[in-house]
C-alpha atoms as a PDB file:
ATOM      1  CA  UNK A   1       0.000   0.000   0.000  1.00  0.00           C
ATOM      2  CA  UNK A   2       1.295   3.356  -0.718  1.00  0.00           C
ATOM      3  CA  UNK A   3       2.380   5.572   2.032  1.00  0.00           C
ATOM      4  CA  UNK A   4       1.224   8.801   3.203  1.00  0.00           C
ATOM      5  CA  UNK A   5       5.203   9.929   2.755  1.00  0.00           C
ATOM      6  CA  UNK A   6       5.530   8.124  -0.829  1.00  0.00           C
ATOM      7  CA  UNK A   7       2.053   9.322  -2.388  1.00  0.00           C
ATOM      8  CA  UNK A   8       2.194  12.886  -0.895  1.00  0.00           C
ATOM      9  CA  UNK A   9       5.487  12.714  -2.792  1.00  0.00           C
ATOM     10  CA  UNK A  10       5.149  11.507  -5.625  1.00  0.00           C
ATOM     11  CA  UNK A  11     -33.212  23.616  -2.084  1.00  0.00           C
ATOM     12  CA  UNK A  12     -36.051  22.766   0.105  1.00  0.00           C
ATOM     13  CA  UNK A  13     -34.105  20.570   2.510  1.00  0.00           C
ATOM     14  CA  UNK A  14     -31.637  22.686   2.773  1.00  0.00           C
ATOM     15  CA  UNK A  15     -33.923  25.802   3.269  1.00  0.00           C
ATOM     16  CA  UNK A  16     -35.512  23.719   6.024  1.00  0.00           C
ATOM     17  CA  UNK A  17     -32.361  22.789   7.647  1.00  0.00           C
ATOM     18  CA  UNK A  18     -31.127  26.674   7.579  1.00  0.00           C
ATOM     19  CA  UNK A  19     -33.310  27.695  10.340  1.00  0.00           C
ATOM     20  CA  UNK A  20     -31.627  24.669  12.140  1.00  0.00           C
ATOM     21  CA  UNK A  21     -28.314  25.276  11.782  1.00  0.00           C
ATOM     22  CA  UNK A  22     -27.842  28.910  10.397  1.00  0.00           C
ATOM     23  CA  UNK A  23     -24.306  29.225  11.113  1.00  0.00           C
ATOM     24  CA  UNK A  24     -23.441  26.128   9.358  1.00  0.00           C
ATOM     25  CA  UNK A  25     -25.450  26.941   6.355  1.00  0.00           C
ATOM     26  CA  UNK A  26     -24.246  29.864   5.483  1.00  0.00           C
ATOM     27  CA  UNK A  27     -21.491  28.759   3.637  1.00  0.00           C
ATOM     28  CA  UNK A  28     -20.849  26.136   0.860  1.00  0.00           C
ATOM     29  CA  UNK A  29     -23.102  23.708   2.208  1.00  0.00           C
ATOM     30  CA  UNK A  30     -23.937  21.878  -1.354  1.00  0.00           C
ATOM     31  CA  UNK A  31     -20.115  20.740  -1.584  1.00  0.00           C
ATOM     32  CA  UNK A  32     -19.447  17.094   0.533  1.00  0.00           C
ATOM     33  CA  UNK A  33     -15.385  17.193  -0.661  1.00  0.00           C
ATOM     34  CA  UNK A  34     -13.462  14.028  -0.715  1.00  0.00           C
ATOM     35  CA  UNK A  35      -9.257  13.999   0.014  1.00  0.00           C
ATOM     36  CA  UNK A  36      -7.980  11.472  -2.064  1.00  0.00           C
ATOM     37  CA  UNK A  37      -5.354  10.050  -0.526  1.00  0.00           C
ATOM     38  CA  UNK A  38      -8.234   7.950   0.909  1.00  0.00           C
ATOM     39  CA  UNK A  39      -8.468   6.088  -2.202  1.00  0.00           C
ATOM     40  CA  UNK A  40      -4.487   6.601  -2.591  1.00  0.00           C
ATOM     41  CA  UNK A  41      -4.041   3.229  -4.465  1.00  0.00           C
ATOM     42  CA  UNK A  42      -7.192   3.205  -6.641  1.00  0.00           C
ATOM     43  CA  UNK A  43      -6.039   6.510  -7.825  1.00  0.00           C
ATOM     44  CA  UNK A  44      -2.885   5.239  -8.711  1.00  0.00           C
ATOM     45  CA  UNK A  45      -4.014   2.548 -10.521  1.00  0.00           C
ATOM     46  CA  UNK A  46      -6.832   3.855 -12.639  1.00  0.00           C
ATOM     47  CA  UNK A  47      -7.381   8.195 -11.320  1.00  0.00           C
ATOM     48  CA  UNK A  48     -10.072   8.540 -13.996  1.00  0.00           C
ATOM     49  CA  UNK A  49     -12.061   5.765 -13.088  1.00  0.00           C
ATOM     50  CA  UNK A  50     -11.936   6.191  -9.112  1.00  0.00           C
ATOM     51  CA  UNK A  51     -12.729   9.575  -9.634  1.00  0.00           C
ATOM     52  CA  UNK A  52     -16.066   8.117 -11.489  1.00  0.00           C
ATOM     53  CA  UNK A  53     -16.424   6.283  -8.178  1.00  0.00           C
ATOM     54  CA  UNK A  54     -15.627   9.002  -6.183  1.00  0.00           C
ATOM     55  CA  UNK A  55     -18.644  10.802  -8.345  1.00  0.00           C
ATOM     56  CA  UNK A  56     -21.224   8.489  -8.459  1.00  0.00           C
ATOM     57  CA  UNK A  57     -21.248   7.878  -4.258  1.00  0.00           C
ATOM     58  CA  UNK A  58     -22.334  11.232  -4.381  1.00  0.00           C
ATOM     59  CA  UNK A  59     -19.005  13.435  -3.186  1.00  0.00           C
ATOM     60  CA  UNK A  60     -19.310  16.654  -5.599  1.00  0.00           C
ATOM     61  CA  UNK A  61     -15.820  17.883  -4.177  1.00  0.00           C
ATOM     62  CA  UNK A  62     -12.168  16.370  -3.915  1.00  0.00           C
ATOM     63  CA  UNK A  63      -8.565  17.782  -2.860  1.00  0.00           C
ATOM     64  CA  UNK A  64      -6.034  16.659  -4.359  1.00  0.00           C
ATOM     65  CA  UNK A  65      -3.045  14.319  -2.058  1.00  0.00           C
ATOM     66  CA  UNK A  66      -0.168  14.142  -4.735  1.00  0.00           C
ATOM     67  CA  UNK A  67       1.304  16.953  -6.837  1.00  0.00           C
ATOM     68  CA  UNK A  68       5.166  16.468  -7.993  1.00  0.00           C
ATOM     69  CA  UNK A  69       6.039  19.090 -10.333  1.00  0.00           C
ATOM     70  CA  UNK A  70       6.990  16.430 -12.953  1.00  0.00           C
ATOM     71  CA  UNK A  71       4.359  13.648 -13.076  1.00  0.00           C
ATOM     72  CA  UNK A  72       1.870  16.850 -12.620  1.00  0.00           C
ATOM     73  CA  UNK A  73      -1.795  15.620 -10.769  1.00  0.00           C
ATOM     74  CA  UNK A  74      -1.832  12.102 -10.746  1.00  0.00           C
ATOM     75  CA  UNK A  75       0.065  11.622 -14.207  1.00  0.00           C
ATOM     76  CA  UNK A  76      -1.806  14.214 -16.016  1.00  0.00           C
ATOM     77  CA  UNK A  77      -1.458  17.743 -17.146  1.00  0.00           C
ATOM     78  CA  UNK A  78      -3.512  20.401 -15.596  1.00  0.00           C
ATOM     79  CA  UNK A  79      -6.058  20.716 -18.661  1.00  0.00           C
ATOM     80  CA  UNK A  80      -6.362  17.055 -18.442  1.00  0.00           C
ATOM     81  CA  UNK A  81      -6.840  16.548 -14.747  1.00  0.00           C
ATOM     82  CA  UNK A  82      -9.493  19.659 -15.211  1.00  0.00           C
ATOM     83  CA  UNK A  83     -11.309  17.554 -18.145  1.00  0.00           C
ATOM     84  CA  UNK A  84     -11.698  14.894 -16.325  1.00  0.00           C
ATOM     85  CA  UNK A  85     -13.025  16.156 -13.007  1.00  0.00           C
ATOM     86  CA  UNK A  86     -15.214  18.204 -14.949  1.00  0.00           C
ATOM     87  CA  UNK A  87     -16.487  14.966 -16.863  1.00  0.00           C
ATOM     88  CA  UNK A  88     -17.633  13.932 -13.448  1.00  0.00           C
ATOM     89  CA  UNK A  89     -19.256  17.332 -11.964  1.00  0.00           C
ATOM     90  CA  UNK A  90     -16.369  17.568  -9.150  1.00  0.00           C
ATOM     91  CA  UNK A  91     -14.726  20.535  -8.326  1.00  0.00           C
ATOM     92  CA  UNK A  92     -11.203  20.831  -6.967  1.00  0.00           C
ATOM     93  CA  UNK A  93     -10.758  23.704  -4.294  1.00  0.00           C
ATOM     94  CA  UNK A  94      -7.948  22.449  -3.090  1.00  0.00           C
ATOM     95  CA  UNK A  95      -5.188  20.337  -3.307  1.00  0.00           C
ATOM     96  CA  UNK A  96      -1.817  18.832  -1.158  1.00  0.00           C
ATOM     97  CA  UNK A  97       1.272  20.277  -1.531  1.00  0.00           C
ATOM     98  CA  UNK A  98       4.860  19.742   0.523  1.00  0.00           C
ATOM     99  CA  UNK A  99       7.591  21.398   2.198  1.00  0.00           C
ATOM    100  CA  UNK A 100      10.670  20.134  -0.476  1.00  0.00           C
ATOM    101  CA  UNK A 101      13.512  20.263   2.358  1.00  0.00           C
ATOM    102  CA  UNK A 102      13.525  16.432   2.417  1.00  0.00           C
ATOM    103  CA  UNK A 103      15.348  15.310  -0.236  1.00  0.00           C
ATOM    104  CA  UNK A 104      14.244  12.381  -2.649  1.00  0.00           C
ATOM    105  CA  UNK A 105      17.131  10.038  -3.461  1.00  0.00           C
ATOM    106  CA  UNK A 106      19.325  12.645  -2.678  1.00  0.00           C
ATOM    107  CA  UNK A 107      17.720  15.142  -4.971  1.00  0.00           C
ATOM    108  CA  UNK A 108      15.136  17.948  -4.541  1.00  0.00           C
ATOM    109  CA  UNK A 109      11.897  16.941  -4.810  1.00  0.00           C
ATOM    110  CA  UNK A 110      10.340  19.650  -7.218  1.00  0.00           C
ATOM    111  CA  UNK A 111       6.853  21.193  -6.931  1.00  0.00           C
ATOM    112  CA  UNK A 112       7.269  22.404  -3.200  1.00  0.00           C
ATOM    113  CA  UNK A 113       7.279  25.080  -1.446  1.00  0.00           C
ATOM    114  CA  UNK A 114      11.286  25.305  -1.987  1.00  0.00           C
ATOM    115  CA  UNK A 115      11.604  23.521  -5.474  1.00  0.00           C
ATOM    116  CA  UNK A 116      10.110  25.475  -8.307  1.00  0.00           C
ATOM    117  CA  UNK A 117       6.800  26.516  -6.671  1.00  0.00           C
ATOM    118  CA  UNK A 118       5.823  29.505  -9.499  1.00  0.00           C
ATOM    119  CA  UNK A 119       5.080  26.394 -11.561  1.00  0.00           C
ATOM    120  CA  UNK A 120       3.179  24.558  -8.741  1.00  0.00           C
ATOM    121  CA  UNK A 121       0.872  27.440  -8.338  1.00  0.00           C
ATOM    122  CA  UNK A 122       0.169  28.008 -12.084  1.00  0.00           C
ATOM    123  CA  UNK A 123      -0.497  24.150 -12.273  1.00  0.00           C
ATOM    124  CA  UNK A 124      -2.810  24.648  -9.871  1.00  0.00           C
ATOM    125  CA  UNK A 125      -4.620  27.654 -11.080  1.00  0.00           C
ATOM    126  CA  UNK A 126      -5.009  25.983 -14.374  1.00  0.00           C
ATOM    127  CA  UNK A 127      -6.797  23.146 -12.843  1.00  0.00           C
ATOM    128  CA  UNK A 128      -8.834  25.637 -10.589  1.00  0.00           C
ATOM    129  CA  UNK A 129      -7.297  25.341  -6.824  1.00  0.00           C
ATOM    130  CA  UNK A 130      -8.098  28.153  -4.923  1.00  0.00           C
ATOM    131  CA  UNK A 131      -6.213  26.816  -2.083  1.00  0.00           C
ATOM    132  CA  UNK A 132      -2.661  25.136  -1.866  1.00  0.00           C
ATOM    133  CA  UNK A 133      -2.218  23.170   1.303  1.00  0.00           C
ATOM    134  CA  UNK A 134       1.264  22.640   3.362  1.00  0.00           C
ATOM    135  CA  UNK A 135       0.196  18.847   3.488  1.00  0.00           C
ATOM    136  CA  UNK A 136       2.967  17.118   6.113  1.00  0.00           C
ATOM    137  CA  UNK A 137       6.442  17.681   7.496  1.00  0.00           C
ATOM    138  CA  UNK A 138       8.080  14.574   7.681  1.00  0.00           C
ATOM    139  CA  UNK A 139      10.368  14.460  10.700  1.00  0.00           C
ATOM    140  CA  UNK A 140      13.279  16.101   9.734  1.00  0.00           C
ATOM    141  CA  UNK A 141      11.360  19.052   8.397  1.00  0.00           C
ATOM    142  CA  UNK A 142      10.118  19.735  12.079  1.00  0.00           C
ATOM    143  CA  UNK A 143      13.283  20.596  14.004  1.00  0.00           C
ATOM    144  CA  UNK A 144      13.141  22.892  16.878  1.00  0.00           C
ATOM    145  CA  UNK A 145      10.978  25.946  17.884  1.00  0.00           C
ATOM    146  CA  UNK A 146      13.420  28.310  15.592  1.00  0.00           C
ATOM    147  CA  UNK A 147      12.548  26.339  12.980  1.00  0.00           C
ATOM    148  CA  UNK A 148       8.936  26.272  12.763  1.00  0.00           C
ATOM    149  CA  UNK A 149       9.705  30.131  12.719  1.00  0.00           C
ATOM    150  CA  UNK A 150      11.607  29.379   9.735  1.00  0.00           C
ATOM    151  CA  UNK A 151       9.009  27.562   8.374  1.00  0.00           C
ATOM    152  CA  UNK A 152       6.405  29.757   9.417  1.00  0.00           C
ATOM    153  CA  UNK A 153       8.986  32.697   7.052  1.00  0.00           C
ATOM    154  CA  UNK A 154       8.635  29.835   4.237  1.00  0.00           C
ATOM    155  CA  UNK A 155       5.084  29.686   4.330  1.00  0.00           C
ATOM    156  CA  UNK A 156       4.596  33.753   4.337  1.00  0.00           C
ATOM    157  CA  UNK A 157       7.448  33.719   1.579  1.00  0.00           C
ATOM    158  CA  UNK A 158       5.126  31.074  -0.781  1.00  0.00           C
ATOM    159  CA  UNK A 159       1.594  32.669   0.285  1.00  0.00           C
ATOM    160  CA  UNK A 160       2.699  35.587  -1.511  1.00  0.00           C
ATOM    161  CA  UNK A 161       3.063  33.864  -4.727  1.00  0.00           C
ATOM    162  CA  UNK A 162       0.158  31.762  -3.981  1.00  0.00           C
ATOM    163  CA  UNK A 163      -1.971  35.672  -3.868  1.00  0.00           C
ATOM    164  CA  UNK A 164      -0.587  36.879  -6.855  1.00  0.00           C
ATOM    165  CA  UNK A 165      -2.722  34.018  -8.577  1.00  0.00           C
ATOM    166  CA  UNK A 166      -5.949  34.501  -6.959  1.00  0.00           C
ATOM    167  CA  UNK A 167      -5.221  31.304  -4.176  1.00  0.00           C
ATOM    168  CA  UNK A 168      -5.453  30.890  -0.637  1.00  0.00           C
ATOM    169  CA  UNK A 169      -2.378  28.548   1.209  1.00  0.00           C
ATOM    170  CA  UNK A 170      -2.787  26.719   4.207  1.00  0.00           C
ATOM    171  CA  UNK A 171      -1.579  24.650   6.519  1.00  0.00           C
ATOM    172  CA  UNK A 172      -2.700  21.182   7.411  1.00  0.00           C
ATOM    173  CA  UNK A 173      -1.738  19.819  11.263  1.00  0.00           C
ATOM    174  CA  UNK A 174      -1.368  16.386  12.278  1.00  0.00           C
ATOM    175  CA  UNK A 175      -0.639  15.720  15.888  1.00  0.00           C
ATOM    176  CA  UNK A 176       3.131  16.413  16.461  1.00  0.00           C
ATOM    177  CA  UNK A 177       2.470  20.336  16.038  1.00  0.00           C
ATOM    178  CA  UNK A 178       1.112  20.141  19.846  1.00  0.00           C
ATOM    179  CA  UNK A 179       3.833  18.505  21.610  1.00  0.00           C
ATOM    180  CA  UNK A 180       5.291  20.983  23.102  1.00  0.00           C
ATOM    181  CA  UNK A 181       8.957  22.391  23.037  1.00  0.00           C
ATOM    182  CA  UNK A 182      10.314  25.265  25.908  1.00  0.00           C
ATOM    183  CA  UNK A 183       6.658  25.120  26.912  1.00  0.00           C
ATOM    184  CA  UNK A 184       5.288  26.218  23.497  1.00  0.00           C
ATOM    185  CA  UNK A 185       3.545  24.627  21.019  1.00  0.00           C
ATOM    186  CA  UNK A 186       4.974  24.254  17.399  1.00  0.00           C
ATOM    187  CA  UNK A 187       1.207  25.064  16.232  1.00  0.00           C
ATOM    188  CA  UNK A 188       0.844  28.146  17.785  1.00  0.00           C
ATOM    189  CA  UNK A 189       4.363  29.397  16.626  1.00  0.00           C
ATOM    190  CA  UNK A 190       2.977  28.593  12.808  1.00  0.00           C
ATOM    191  CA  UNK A 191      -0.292  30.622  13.641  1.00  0.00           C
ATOM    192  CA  UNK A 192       1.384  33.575  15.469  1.00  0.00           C
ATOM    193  CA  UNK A 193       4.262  34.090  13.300  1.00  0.00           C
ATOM    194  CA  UNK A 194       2.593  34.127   9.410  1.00  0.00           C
ATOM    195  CA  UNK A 195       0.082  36.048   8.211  1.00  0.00           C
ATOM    196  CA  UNK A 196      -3.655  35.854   9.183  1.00  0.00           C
ATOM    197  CA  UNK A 197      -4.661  36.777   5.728  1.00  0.00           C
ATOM    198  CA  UNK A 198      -1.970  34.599   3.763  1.00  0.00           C
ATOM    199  CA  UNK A 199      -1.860  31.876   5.606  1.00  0.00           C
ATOM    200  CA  UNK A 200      -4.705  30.286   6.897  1.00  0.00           C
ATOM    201  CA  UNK A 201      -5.700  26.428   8.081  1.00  0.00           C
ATOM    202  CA  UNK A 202      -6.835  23.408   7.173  1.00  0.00           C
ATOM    203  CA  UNK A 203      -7.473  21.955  10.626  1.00  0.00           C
ATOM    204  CA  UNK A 204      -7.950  17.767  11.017  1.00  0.00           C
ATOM    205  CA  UNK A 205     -10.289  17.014  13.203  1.00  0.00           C
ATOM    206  CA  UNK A 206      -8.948  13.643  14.201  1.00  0.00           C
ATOM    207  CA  UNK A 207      -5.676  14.972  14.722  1.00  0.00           C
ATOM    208  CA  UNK A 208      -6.222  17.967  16.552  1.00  0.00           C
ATOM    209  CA  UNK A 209      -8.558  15.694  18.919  1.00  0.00           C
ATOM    210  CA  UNK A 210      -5.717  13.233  19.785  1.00  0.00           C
ATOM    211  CA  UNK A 211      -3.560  15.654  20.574  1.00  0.00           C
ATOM    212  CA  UNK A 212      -6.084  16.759  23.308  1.00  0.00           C
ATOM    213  CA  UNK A 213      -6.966  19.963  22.110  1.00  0.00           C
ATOM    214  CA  UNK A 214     -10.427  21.301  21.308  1.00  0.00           C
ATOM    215  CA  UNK A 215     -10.920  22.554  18.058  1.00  0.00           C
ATOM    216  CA  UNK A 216     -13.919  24.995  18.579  1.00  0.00           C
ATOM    217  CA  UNK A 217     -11.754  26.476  21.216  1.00  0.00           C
ATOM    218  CA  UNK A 218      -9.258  27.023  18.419  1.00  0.00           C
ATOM    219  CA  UNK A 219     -11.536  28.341  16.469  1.00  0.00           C
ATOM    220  CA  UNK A 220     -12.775  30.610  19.027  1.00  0.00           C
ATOM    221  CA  UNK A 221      -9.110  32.113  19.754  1.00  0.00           C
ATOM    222  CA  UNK A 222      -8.379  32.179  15.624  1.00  0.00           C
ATOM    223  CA  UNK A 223     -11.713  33.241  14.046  1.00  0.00           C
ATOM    224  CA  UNK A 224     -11.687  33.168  10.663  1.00  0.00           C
ATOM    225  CA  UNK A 225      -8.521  31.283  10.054  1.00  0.00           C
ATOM    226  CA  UNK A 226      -9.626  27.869   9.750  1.00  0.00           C
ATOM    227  CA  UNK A 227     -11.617  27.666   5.717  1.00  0.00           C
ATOM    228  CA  UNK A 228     -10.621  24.123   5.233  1.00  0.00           C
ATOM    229  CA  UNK A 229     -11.383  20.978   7.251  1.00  0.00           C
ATOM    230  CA  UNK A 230     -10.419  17.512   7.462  1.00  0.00           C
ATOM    231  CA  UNK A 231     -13.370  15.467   8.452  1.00  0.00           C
ATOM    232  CA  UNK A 232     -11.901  12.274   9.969  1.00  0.00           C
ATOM    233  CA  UNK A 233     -13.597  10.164  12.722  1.00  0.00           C
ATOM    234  CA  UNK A 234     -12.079   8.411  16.037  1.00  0.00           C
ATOM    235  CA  UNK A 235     -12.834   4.557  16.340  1.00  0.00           C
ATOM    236  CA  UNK A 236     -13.636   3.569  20.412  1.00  0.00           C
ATOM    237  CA  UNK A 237     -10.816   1.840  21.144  1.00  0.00           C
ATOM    238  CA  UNK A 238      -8.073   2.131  23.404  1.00  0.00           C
ATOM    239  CA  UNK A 239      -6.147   2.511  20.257  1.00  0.00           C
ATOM    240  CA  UNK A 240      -7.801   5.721  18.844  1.00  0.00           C
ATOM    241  CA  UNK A 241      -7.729   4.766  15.923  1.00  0.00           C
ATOM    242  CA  UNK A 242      -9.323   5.884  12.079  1.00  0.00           C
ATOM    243  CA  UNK A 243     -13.017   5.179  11.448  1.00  0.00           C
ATOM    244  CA  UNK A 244     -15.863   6.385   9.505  1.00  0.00           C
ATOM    245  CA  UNK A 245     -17.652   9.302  10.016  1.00  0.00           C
ATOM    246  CA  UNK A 246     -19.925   8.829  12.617  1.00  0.00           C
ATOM    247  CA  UNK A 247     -18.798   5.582  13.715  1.00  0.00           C
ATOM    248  CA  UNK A 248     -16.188   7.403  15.813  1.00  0.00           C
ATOM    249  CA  UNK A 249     -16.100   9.557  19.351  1.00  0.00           C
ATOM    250  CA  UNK A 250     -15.963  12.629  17.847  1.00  0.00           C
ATOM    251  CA  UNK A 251     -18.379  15.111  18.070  1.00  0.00           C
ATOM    252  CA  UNK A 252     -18.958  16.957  14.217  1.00  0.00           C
ATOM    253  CA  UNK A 253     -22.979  18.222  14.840  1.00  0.00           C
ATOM    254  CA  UNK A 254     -20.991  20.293  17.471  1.00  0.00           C
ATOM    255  CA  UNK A 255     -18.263  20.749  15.667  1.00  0.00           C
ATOM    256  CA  UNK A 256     -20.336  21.569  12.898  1.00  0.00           C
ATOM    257  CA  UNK A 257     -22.317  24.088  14.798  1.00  0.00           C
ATOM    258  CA  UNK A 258     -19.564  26.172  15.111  1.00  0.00           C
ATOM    259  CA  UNK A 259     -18.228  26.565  11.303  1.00  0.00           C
ATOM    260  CA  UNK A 260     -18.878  30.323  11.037  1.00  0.00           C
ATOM    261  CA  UNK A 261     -16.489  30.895  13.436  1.00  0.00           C
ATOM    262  CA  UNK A 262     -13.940  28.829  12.307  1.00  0.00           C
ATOM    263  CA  UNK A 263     -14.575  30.299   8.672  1.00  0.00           C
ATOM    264  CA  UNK A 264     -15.845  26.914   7.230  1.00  0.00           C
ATOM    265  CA  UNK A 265     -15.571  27.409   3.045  1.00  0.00           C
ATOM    266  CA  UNK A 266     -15.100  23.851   2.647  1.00  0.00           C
ATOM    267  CA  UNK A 267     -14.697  20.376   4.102  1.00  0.00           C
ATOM    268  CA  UNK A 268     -13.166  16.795   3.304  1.00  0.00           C
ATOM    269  CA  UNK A 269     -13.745  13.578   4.120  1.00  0.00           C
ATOM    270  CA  UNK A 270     -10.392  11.416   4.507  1.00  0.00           C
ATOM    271  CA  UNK A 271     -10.104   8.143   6.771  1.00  0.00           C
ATOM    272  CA  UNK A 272      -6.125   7.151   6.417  1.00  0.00           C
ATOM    273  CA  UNK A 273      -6.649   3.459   6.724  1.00  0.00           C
ATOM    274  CA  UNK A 274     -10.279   1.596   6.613  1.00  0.00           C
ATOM    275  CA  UNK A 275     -10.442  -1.894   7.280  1.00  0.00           C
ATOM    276  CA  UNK A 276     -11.844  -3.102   3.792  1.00  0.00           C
ATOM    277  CA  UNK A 277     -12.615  -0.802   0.725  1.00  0.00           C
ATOM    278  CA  UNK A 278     -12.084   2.187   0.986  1.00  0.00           C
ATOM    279  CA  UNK A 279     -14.880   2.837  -1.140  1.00  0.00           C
ATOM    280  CA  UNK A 280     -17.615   1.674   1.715  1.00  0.00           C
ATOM    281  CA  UNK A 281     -15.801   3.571   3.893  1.00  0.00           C
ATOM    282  CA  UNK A 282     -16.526   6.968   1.885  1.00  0.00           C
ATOM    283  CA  UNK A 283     -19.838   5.540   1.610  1.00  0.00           C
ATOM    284  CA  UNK A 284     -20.439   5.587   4.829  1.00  0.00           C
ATOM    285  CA  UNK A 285     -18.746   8.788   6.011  1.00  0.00           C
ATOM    286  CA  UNK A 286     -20.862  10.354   3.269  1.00  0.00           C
ATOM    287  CA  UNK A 287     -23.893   8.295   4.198  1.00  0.00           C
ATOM    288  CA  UNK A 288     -23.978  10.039   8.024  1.00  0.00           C
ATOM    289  CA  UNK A 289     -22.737  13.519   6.760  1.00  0.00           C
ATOM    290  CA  UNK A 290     -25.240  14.180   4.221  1.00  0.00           C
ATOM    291  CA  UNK A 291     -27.985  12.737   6.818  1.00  0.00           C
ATOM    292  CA  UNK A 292     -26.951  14.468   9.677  1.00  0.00           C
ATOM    293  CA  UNK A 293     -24.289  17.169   8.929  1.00  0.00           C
ATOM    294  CA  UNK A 294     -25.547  19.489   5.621  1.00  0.00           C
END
């Protein structure tokens, strides 16, 4: 199976529901998004006919998990990757993007933040991204509390390229960011040292929540700053571990409840390992979501 590290490499209803939920509903409530790197291998195998999958289970939205500057999105060119999503009504709002300091066989791994990154962001305006996501450090991008102020100078450096082409970058957290180092969190030093307006969020719910941290709290503290979500449930066990949307421990209506805050433009579904297809799984994250959550 391929890695995380490898791929990322490499109207009435809804009316009704408003005066349930109205700050939920006021934002792009029609869109149930999908991240990809769900359905990592299928993709790999045969992208346009997963994404066919991916379209006919319902999900109307997708980000993107592997860009590499040379085999493009998923082996195709922008205008091709664009034809084909629009073949299946799904629209792209964002997409996964990396760091570049880790090397790849002892050479740069292009398409990154460090490695030719003009070309990454007019890739991805071609295909229609309106926000590029810092996807994962891998360990020896973390480093000390200096540098995640490096890193938080790298991300300020490529969100003003990203602006010049009409697109929002972000940052995606997994749990690490919250251990903390001199008594301060590597999390906060990303958030307090870039740019509210460049730089904004893509929080994960799952990984935020195993780190012990409440994520409407965050949201509270840094309204606004948190457009993207990853929508990932908690499985019961003393293991913690992934599990379908609304299978898990985690608490989305409440989450949920508090989007407007947070700045909610759009959401994902992505469970990192399922225990059989992956393609029940997104069934039945997107099963609960559109009954419960939009």
């Amino acid at each position: 199976m391929t890695t995380r590290r490898s791929f990322l490499k490499t109207t009435g209803v809804a009316s009704a529901s408003l005066l349930i939920r109205p700050s939920f509903f006021e934002y792009k409530t029609s869109y149930i998004g999908l991240q990809l790197y769900t359905v990592r291998d299928a993709m790999e195998k045969d992208p346009a006919g997963t994404l066919a999958k991916v379209a006919q289970i319902g999900y109307n939205s997708i980000e993107a998990a592997t860009y590499t500057g040379s085999q493009l999105f998923y082996g195709m060119d922008a205008k091709t990757f664009a034809d084909t999503l629009k073949q299946n009504n799904l629209i792209i709002p964002s997409a996964h993007y990396r760091l570049g300091e880790e090397k790849a066989n002892g050479a740069d791994t292009k398409g990154t933040m460090l490695h030719e990154w003009d070309k990454a962001v007019d890739d991805a305006a071609a295909v229609g991204i309106k926000h590029m996501v810092c996807a994962w450090l891998s360990e020896q991008e973390r480093g000390n509390i200096d540098h995640y102020k490096q890193l938080a100078a790298t991300l300020n450096k490529s969100a003003e390229v990203c602006k010049k082409a009409g697109i929002q970058l972000c940052y995606h957290n997994h749990d690490f960011e919250f251990a903390a180092q001199d008594g301060q969190l590597p999390y906060d030093i990303i958030l307090n040292n870039t740019d509210k307006d460049l730089v904004k969020m893509e929080i994960d719910l799952y990984w935020i929540t195993k780190a012990k941290h409440d994520p409407i709290e965050m949201f509270k503290q840094h309204p606004g700053r948190f457009p993207l979500w990853h929508v990932k449930d908690m499985d019961k066990t003393p293991e913690q571990a992934f599990t379908e949307v609304g299978n898990g421990t985690i608490d989305f209506k409440k989450i949920f409840e508090n989007a407007k805050t947070a700045g909610l433009k759009y959401f994902f579904v992505e469970q990192d390992k399922c225990p059989g297809s992956p393609f029940d799984s997104i069934t039945t994250s997107y099963n609960y979501i559109k009954k419960n959550l939009v």
